[in-house]
N, C-alpha and C. Protein backbone atom coordinates (compact mmCIF):
# COMPACT_ATOMS: atom_id res chain seq x y z
N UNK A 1 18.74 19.60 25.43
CA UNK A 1 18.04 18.33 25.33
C UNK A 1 16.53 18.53 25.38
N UNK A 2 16.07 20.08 26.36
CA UNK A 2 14.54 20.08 26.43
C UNK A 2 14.14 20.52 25.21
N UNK A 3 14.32 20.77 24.31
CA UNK A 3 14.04 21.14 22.80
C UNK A 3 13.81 19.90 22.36
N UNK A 4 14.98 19.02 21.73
CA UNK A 4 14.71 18.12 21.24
C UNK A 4 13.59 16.89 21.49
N UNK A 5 13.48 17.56 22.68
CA UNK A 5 11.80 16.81 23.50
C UNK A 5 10.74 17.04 23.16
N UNK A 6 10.61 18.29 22.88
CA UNK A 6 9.68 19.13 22.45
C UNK A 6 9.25 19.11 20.26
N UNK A 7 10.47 18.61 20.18
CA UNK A 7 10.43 18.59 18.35
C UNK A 7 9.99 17.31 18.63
N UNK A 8 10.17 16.24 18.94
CA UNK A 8 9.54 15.02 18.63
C UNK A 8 8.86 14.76 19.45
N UNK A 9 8.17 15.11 20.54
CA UNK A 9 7.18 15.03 21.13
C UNK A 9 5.73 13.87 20.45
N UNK A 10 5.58 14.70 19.84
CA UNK A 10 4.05 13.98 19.13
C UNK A 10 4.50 13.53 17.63
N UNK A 11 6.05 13.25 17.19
CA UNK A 11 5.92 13.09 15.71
C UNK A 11 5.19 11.52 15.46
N UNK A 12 4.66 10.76 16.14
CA UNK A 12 4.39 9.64 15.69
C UNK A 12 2.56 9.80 15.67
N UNK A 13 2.03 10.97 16.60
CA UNK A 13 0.69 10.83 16.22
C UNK A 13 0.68 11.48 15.31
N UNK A 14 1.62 12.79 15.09
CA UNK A 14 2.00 13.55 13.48
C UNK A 14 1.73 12.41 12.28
N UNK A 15 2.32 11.58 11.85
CA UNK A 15 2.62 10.67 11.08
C UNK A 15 1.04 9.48 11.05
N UNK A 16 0.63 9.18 12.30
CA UNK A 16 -0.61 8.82 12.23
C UNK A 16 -1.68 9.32 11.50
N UNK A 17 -2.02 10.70 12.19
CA UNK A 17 -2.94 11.38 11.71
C UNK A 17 -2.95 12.11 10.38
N UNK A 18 -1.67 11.79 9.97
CA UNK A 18 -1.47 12.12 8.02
C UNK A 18 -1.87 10.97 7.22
N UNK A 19 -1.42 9.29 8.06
CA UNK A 19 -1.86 8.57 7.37
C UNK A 19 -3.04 8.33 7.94
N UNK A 20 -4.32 8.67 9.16
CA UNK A 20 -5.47 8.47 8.16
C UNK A 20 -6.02 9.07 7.52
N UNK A 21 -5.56 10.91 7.25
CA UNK A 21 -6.24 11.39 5.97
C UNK A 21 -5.91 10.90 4.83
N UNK A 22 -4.92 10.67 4.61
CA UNK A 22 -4.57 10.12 3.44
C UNK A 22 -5.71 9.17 3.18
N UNK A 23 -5.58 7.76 4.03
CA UNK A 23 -6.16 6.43 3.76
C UNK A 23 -7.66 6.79 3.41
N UNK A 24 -8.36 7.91 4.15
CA UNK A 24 -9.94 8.29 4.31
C UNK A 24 -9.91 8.82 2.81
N UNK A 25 -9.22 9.81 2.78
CA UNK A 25 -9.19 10.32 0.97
C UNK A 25 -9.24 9.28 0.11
N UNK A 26 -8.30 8.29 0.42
CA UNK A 26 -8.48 7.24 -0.83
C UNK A 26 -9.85 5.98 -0.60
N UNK A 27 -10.29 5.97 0.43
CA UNK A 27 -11.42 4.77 0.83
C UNK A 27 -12.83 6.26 0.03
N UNK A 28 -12.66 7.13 0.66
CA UNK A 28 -13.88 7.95 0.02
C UNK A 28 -13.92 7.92 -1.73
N UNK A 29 -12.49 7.80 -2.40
CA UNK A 29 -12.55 7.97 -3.41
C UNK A 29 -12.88 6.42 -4.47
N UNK A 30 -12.85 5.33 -3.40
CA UNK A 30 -13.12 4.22 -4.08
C UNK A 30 -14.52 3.98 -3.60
N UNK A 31 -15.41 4.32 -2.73
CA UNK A 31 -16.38 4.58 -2.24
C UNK A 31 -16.66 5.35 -3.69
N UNK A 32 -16.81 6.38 -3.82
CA UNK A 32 -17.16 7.14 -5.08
C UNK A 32 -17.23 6.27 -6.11
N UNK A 33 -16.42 5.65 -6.50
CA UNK A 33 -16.01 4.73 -7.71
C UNK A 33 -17.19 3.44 -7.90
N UNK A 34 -17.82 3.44 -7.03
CA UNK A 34 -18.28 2.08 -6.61
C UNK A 34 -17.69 0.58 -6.18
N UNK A 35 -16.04 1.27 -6.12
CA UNK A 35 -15.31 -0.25 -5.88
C UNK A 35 -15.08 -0.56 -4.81
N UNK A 36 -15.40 -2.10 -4.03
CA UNK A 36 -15.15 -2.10 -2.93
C UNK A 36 -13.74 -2.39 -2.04
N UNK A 37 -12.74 -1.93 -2.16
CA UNK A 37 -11.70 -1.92 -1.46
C UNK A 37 -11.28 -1.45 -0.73
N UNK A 38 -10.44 -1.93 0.12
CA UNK A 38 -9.60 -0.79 0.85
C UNK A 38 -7.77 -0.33 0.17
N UNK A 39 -7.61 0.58 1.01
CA UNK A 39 -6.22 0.97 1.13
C UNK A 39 -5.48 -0.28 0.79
N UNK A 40 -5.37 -1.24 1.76
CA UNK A 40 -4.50 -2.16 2.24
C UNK A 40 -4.41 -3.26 0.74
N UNK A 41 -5.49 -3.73 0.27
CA UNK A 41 -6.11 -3.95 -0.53
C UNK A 41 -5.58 -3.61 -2.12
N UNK A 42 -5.92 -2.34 -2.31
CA UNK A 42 -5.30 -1.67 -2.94
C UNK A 42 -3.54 -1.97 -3.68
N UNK A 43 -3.05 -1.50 -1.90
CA UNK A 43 -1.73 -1.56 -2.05
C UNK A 43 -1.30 -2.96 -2.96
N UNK A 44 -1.73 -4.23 -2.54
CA UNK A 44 -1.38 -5.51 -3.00
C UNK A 44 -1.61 -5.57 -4.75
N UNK A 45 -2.83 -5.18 -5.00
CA UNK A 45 -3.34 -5.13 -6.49
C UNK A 45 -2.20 -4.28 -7.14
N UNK A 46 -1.88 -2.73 -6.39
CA UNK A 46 -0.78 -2.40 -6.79
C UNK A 46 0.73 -3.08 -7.41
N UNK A 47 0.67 -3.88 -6.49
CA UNK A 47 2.39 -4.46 -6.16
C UNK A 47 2.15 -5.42 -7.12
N UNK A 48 0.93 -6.09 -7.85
CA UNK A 48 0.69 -6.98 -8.56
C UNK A 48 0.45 -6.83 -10.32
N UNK A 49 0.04 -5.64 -9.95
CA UNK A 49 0.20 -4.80 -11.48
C UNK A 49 1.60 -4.35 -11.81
N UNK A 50 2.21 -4.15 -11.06
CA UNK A 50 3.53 -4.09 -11.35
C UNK A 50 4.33 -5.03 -11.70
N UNK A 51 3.85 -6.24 -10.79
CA UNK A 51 4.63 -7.59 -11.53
C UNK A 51 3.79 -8.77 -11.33
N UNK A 52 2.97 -9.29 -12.35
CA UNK A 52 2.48 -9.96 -11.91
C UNK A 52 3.08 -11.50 -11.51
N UNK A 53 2.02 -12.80 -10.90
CA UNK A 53 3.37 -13.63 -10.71
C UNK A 53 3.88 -13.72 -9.25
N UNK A 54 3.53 -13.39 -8.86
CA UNK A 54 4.66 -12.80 -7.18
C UNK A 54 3.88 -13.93 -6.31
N UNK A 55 5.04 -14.33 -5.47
CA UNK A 55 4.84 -14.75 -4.27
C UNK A 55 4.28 -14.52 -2.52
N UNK A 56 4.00 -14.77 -1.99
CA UNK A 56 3.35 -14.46 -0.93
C UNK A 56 4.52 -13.34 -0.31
N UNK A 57 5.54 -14.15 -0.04
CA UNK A 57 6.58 -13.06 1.00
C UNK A 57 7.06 -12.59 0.15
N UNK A 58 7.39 -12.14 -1.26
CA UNK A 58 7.39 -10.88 -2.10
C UNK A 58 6.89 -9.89 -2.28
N UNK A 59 5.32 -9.99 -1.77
CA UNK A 59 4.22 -9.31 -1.96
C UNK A 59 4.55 -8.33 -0.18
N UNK A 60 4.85 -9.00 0.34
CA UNK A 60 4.47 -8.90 1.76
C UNK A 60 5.94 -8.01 1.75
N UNK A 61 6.99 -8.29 1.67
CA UNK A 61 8.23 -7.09 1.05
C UNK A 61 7.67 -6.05 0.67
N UNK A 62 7.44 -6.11 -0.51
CA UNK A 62 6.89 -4.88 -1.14
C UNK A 62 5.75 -4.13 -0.50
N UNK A 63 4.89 -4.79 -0.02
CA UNK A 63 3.52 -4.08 0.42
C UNK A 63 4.17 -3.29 2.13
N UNK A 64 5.11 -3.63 2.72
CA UNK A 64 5.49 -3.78 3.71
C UNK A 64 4.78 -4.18 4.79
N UNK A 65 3.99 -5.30 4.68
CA UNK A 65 3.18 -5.90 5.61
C UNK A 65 3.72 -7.34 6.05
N UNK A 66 3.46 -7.61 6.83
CA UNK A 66 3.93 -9.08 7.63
C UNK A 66 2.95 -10.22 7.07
N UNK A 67 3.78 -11.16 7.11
CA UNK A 67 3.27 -12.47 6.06
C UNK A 67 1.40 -13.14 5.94
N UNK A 68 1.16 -12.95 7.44
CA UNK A 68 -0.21 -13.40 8.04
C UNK A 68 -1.21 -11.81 7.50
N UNK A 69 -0.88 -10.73 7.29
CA UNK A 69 -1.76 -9.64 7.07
C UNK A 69 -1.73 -9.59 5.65
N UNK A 70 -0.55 -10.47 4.56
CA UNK A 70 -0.77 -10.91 3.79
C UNK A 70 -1.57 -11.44 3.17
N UNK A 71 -1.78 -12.45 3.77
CA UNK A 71 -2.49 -13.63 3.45
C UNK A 71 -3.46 -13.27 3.87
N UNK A 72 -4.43 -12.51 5.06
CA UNK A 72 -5.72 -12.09 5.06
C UNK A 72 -5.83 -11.50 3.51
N UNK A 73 -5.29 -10.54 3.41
CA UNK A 73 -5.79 -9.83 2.27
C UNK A 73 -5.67 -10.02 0.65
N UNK A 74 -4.91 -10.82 0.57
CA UNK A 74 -5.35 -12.29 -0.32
C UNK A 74 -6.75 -13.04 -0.31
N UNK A 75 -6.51 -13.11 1.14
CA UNK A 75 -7.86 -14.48 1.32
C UNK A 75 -9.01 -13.34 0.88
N UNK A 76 -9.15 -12.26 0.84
CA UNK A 76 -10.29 -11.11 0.68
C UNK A 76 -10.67 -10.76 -1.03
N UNK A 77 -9.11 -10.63 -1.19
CA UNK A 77 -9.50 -9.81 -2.97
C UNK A 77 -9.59 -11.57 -3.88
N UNK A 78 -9.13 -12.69 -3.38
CA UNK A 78 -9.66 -14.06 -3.77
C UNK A 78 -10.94 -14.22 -4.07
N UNK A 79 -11.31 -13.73 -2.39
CA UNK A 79 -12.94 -14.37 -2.42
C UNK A 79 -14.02 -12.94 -3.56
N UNK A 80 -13.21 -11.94 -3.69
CA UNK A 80 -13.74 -10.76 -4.59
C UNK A 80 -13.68 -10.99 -6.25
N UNK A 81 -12.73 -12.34 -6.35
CA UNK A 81 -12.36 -12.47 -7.83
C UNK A 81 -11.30 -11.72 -8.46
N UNK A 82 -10.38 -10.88 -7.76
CA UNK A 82 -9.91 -10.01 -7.69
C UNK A 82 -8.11 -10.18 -7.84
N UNK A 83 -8.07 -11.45 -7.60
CA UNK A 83 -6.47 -12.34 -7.49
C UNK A 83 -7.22 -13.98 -7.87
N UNK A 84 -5.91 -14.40 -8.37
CA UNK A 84 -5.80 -16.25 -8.72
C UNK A 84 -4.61 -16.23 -7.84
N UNK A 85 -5.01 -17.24 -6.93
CA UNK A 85 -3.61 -18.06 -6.66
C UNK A 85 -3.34 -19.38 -7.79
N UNK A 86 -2.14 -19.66 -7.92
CA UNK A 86 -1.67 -20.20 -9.12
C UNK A 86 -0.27 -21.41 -8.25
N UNK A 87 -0.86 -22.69 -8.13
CA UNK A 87 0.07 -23.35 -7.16
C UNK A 87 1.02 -23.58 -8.19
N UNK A 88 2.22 -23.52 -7.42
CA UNK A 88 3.65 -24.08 -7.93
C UNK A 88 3.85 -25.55 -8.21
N UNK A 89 4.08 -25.96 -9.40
CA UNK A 89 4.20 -27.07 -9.30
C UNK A 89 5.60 -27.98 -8.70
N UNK A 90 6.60 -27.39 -8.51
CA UNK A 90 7.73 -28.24 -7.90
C UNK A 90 7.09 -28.19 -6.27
N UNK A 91 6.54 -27.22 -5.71
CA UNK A 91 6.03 -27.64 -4.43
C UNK A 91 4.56 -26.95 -4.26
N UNK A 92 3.68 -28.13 -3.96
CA UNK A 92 2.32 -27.64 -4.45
C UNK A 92 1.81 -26.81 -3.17
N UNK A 93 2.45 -26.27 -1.90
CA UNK A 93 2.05 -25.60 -0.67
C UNK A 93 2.24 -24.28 -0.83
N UNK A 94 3.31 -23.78 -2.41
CA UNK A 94 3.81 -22.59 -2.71
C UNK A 94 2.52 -22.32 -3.49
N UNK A 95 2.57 -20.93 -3.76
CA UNK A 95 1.58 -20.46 -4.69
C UNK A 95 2.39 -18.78 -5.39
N UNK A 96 1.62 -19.04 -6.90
CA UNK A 96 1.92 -17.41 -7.29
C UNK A 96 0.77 -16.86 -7.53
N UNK A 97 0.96 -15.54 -7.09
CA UNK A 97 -0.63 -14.46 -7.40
C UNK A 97 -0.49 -13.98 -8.37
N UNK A 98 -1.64 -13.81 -8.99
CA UNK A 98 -1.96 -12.95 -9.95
C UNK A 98 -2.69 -12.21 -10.20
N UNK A 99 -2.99 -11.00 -10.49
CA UNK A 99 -4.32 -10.36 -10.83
C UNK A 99 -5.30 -11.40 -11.74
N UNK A 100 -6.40 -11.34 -11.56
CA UNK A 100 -7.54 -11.66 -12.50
C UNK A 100 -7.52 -10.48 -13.36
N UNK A 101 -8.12 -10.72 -14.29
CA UNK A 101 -8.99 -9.88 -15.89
C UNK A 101 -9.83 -8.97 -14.84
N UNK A 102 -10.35 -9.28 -13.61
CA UNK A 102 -11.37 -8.22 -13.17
C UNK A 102 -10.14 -7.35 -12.21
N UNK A 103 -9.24 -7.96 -11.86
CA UNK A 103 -8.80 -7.20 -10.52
C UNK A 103 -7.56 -6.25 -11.52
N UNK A 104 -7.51 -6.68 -12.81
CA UNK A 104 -6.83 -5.50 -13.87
C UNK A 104 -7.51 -4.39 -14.46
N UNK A 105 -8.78 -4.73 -14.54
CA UNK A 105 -9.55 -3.56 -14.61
C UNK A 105 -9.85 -2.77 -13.38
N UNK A 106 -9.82 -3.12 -12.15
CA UNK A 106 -10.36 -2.34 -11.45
C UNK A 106 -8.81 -1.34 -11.54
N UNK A 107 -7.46 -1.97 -10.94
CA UNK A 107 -6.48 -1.32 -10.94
C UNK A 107 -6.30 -0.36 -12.18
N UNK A 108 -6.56 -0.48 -13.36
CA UNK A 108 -6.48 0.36 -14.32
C UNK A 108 -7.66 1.44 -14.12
N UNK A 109 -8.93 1.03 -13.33
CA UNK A 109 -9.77 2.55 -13.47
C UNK A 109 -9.92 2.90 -12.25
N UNK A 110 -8.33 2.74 -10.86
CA UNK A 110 -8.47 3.34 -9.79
C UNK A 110 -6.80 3.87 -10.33
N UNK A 111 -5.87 3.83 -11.12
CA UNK A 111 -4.62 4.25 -11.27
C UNK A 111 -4.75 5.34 -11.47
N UNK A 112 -5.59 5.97 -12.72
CA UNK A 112 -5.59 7.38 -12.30
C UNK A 112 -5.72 8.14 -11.39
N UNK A 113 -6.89 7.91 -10.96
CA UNK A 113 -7.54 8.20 -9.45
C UNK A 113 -6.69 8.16 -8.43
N UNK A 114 -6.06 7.02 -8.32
CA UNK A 114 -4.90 7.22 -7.26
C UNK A 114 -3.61 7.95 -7.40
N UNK A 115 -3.03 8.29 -8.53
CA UNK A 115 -1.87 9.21 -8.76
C UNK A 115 -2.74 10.86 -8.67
N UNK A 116 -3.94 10.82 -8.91
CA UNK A 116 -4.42 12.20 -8.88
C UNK A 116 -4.27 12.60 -7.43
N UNK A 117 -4.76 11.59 -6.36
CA UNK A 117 -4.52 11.90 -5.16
C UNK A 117 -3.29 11.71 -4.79
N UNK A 118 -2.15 11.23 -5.17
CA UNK A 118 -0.76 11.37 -4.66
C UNK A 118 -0.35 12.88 -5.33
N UNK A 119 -1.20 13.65 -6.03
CA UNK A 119 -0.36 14.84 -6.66
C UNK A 119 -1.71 16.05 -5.91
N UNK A 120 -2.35 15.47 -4.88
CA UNK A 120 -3.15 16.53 -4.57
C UNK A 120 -2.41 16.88 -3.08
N UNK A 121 -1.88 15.30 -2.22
CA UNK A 121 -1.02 15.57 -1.39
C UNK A 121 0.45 15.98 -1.75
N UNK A 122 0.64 16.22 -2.56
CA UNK A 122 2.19 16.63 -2.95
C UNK A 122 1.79 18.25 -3.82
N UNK A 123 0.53 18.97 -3.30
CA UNK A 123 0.23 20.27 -4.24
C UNK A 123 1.22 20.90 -4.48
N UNK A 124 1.68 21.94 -3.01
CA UNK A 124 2.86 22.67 -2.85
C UNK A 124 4.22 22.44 -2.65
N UNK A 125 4.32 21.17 -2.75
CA UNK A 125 5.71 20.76 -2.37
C UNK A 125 6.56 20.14 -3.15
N UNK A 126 7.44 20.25 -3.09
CA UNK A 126 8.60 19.73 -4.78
C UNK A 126 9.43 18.65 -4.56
N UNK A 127 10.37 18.17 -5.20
CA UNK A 127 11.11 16.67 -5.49
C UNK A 127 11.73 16.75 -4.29
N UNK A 128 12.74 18.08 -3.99
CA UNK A 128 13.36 17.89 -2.46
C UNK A 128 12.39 17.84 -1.39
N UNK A 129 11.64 18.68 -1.46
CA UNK A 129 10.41 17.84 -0.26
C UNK A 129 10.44 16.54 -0.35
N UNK A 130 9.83 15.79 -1.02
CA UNK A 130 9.75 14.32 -1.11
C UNK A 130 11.10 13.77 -0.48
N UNK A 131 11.87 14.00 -1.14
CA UNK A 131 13.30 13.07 -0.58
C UNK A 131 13.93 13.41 0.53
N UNK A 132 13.82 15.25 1.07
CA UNK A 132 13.79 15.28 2.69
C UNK A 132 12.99 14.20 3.59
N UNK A 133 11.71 13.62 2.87
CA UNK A 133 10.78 13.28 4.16
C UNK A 133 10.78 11.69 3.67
N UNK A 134 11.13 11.23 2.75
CA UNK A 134 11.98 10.11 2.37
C UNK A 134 12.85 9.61 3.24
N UNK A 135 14.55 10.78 3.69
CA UNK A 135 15.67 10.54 4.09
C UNK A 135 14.93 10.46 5.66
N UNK A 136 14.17 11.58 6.29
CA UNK A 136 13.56 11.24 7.46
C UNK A 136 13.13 10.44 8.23
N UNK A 137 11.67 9.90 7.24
CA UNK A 137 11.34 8.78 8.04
C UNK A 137 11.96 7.21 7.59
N UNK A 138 13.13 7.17 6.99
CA UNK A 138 14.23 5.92 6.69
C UNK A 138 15.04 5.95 8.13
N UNK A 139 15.61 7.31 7.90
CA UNK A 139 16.17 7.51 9.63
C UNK A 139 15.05 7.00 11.19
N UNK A 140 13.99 7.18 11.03
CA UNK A 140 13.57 7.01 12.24
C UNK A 140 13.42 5.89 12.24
N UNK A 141 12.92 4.95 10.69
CA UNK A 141 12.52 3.88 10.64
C UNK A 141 13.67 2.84 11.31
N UNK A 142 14.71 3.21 10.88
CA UNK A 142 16.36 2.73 11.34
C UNK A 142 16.43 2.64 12.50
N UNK A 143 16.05 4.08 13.26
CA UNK A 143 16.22 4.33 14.89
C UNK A 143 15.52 3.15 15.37
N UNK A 144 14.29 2.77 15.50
CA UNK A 144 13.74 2.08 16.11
C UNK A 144 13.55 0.44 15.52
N UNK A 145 14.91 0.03 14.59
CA UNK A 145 15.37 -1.32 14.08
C UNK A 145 15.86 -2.07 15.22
């Protein structure tokens, strides 16, 4: 049992401290770009280029963020020009997002940029890497459901 104490000991500041190099790599690289976003940010424009149209708690699914950290970051790339909310007309309290014409260009000249850095953290490591650390942190994510 004192082993298994010892292997997971620190895996959650492990997992921390990967995601903020990661996040710093990608804020430096939109920093570079001149665009002002973040990560978080990002992620949403992502999930929106993929489909545009989407709903608040769709977005918030996909982005895996909770409904209110949502909607901050809405209320942000809004006030940037960056998203339209688009009210529903059978109930006018609903809304669908959309990218703007500006928040499609930015996503189109940070997409490269951002797959370049998903293939700079994935240098040495291959498809079963990925889906070992896939099956992993699904498991832990589970453990602590």
């Amino acid at each position: 049992m004192e082993k298994q104490h010892i292997k997971t000991k620190n895996f959650g500041a492990l997992i921390d401290k990967t995601i903020k190099q990661i996040k710093a790599n990608y804020q430096k690289k939109f920093k570079a770009l001149n665009i002002n976003i973040t990560t978080e940010q990002w992620m949403i424009i992502d999930c929106l280029a993929d489909k545009n149209n989407q709903n608040q708690t769709e977005l918030a699914e996909k982005s895996f963020k909770n409904k209110p950290t949502v909607s901050r970051i809405l209320n942000l790339l809004e006030k940037k020009k960056l998203i339209e909310r688009i009210p529903v007309r059978a109930d006018r309290r609903k809304f669908h997002i959309s990218l703007t014409e500006l928040g499609q260009q930015i996503h189109k000249k940070l997409l490269p940029e951002v797959e370049a850095l998903r293939r700079k953290g994935w240098n040495t490591l291959n498809d079963n890497d990925y889906f070992d650390l896939e099956r992993i942190l699904n498991v832990i994510f589970k453990n602590f459901e």
